[in-house]
N, C-alpha and C. Protein backbone atom coordinates (compact mmCIF):
# COMPACT_ATOMS: atom_id res chain seq x y z
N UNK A 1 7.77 -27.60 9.48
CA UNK A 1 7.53 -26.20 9.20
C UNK A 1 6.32 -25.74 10.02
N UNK A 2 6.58 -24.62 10.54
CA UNK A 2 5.01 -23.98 11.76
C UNK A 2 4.43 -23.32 10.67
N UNK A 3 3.14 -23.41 10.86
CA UNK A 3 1.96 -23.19 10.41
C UNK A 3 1.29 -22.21 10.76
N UNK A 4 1.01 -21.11 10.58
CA UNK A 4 0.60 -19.35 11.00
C UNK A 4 -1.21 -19.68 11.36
N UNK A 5 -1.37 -19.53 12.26
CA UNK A 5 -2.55 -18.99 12.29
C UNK A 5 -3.57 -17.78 12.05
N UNK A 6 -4.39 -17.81 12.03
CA UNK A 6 -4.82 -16.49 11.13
C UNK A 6 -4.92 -14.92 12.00
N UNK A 7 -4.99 -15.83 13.02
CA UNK A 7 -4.80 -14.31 13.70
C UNK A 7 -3.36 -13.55 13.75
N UNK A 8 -2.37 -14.62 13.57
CA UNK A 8 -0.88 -14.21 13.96
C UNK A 8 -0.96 -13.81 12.41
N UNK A 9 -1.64 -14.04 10.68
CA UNK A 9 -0.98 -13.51 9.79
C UNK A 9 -2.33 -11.73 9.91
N UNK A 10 -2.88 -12.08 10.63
CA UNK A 10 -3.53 -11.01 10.72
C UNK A 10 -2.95 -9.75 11.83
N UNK A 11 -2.16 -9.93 12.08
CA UNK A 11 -1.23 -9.52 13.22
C UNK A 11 -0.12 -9.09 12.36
N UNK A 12 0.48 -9.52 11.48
CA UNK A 12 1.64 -9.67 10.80
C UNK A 12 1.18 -8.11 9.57
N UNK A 13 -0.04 -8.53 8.71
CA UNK A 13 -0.17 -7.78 7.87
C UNK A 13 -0.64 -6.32 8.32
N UNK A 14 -1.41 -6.14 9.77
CA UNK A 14 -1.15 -5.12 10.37
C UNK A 14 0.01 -4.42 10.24
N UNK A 15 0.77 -5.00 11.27
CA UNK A 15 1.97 -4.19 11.83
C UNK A 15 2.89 -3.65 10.43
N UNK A 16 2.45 -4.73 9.55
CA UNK A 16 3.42 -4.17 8.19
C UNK A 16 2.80 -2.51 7.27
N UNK A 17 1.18 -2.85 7.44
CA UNK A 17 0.48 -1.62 6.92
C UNK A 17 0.43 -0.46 8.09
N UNK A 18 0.78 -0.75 9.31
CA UNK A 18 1.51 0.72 10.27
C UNK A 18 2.68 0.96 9.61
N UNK A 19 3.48 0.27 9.61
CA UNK A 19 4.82 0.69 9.29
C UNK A 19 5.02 0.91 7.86
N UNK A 20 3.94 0.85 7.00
CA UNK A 20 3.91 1.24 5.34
C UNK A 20 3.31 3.17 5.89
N UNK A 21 2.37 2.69 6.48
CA UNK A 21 1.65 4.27 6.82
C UNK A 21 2.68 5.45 7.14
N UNK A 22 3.46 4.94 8.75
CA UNK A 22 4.25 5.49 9.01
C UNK A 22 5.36 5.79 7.83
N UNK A 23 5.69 5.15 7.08
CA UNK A 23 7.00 5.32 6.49
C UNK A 23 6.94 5.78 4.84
N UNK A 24 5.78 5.77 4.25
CA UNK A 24 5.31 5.94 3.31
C UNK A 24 4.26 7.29 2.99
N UNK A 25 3.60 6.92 3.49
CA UNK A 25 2.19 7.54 3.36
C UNK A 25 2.24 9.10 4.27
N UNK A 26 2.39 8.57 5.34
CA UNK A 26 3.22 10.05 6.16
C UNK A 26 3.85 10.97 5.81
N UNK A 27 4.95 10.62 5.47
CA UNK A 27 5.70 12.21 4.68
C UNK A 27 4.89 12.36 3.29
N UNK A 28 4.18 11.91 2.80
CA UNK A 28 3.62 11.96 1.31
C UNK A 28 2.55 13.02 1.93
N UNK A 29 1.19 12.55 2.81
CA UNK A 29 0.49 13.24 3.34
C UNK A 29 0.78 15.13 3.93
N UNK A 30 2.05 14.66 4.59
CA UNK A 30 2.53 15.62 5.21
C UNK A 30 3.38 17.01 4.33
N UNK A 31 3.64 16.42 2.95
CA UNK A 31 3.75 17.43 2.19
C UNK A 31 2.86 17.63 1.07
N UNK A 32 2.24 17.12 1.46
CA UNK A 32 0.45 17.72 0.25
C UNK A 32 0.38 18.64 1.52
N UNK A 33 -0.19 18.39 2.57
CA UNK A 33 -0.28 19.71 3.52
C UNK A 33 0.87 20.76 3.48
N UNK A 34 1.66 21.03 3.19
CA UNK A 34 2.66 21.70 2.98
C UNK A 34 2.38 22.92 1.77
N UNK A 35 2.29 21.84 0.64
CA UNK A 35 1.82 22.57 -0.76
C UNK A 35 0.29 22.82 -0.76
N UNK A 36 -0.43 23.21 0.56
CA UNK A 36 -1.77 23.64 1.07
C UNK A 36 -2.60 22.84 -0.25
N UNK A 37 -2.47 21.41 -0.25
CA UNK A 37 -3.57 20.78 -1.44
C UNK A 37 -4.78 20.31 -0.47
N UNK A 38 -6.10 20.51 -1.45
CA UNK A 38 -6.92 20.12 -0.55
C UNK A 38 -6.94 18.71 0.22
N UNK A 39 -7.61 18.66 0.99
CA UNK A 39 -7.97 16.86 1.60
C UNK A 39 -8.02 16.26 1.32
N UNK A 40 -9.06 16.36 0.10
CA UNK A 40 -9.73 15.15 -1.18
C UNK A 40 -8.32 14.69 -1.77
N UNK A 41 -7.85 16.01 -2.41
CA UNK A 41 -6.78 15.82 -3.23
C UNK A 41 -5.92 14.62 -2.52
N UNK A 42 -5.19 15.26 -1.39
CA UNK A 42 -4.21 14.95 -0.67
C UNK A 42 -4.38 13.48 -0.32
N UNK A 43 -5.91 13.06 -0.07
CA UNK A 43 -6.12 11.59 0.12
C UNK A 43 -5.58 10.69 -1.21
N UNK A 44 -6.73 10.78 -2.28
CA UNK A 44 -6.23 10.39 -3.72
C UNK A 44 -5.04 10.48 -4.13
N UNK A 45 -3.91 11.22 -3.83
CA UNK A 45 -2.48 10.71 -3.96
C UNK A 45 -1.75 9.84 -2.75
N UNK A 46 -2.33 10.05 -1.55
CA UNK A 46 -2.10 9.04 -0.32
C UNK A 46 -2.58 7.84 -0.11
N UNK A 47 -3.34 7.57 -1.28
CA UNK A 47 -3.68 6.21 -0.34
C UNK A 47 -3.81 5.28 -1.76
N UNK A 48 -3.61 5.04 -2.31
CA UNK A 48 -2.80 4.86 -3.59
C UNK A 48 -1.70 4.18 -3.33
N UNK A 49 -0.79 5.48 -2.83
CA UNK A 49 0.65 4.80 -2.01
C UNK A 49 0.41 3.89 -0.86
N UNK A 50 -0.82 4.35 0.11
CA UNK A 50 -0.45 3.43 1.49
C UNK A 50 -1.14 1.94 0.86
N UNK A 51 -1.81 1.41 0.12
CA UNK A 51 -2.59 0.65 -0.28
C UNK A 51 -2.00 -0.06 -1.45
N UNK A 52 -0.68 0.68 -1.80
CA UNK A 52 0.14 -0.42 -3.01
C UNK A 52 0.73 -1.55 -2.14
N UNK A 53 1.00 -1.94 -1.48
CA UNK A 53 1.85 -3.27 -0.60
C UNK A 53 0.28 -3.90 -0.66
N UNK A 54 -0.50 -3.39 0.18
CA UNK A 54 -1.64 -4.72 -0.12
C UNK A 54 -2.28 -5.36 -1.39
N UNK A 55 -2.29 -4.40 -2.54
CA UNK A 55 -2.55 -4.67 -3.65
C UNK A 55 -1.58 -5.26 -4.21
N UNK A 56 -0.24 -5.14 -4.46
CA UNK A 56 0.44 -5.63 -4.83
C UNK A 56 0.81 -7.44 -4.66
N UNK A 57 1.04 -7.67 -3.46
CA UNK A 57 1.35 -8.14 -2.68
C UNK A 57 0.79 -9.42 -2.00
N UNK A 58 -0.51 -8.95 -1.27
CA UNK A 58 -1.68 -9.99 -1.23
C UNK A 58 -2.78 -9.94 -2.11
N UNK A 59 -3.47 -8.82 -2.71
CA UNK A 59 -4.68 -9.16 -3.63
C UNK A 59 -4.51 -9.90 -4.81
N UNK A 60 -3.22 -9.34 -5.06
CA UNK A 60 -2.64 -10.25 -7.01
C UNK A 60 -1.91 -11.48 -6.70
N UNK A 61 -1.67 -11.87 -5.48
CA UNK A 61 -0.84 -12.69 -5.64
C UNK A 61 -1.45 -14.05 -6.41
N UNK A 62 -0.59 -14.91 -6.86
CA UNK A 62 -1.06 -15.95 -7.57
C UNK A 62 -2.39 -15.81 -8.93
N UNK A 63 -2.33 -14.41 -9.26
CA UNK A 63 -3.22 -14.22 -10.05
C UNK A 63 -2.63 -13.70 -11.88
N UNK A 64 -3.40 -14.45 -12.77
CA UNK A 64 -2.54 -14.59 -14.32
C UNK A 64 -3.39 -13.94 -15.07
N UNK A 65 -2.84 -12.88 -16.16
CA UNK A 65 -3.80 -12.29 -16.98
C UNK A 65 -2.64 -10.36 -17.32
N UNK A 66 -3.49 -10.16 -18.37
CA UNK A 66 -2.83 -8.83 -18.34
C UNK A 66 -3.25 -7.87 -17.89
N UNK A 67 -4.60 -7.55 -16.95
CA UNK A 67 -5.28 -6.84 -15.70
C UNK A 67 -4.66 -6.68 -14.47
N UNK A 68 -4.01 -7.96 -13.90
CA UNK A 68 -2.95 -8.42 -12.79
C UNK A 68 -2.26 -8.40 -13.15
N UNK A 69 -1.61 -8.17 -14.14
CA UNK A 69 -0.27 -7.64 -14.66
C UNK A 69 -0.28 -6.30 -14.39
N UNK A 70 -1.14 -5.24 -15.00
CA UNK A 70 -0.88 -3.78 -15.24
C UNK A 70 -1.20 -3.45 -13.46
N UNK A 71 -1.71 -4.44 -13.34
CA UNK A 71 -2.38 -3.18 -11.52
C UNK A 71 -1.14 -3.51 -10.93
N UNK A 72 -0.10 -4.72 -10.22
CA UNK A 72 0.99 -5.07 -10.29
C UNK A 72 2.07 -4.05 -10.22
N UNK A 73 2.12 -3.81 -11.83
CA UNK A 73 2.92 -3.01 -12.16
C UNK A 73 2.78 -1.37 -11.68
N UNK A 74 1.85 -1.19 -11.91
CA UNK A 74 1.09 0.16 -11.03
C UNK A 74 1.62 0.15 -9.37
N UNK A 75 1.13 -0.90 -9.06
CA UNK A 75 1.17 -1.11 -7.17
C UNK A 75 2.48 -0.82 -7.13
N UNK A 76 3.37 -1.68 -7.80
CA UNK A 76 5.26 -1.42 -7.52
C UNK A 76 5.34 -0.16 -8.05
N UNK A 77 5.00 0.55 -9.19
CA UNK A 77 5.52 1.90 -9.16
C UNK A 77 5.71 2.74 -7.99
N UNK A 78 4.01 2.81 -7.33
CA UNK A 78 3.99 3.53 -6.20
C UNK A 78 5.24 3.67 -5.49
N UNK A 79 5.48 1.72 -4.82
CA UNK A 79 6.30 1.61 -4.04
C UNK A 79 7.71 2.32 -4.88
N UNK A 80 8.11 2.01 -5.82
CA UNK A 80 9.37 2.68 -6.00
C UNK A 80 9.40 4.15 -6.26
N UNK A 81 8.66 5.06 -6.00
CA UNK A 81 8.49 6.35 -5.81
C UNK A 81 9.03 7.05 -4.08
């Protein structure tokens, strides 16, 4: 089995949080500007979403308790929105 080096998983979790940005976070952003919400606003519901895959994903992983449970569950909501 090959063995990742850290730059290649650092390479990896990039390209995945462009393509969360792009595909996520983008049209979310792009219609808070739409419904003229402020910046502040518009951030605090954007990045929430762009920032659930890393929370989800890598910060909880392997982690036990009902704290890492609820944030978890939170992080996947995002995503299934």
């Amino acid at each position: 089995m090959r063995r990742f080096t850290p730059a290649t998983i650092l390479r990896i979790v990039l390209v995945l949080l462009t393509l969360s940005a792009v595909l996520f976070a983008y049209p979310v952003w792009r219609l808070g500007q739409w419904w003229l919400l402020p910046t502040w606003l518009n951030l605090v519901i954007t990045l929430p979403l762009f920032l659930s895959q890393l929370i989800a994903r890598i910060l909880l992983r392997r982690r036990h308790g009902r704290i890492a449970f609820v944030l978890r569950g939170a992080a996947d909501f995002f995503l299934g929105l």
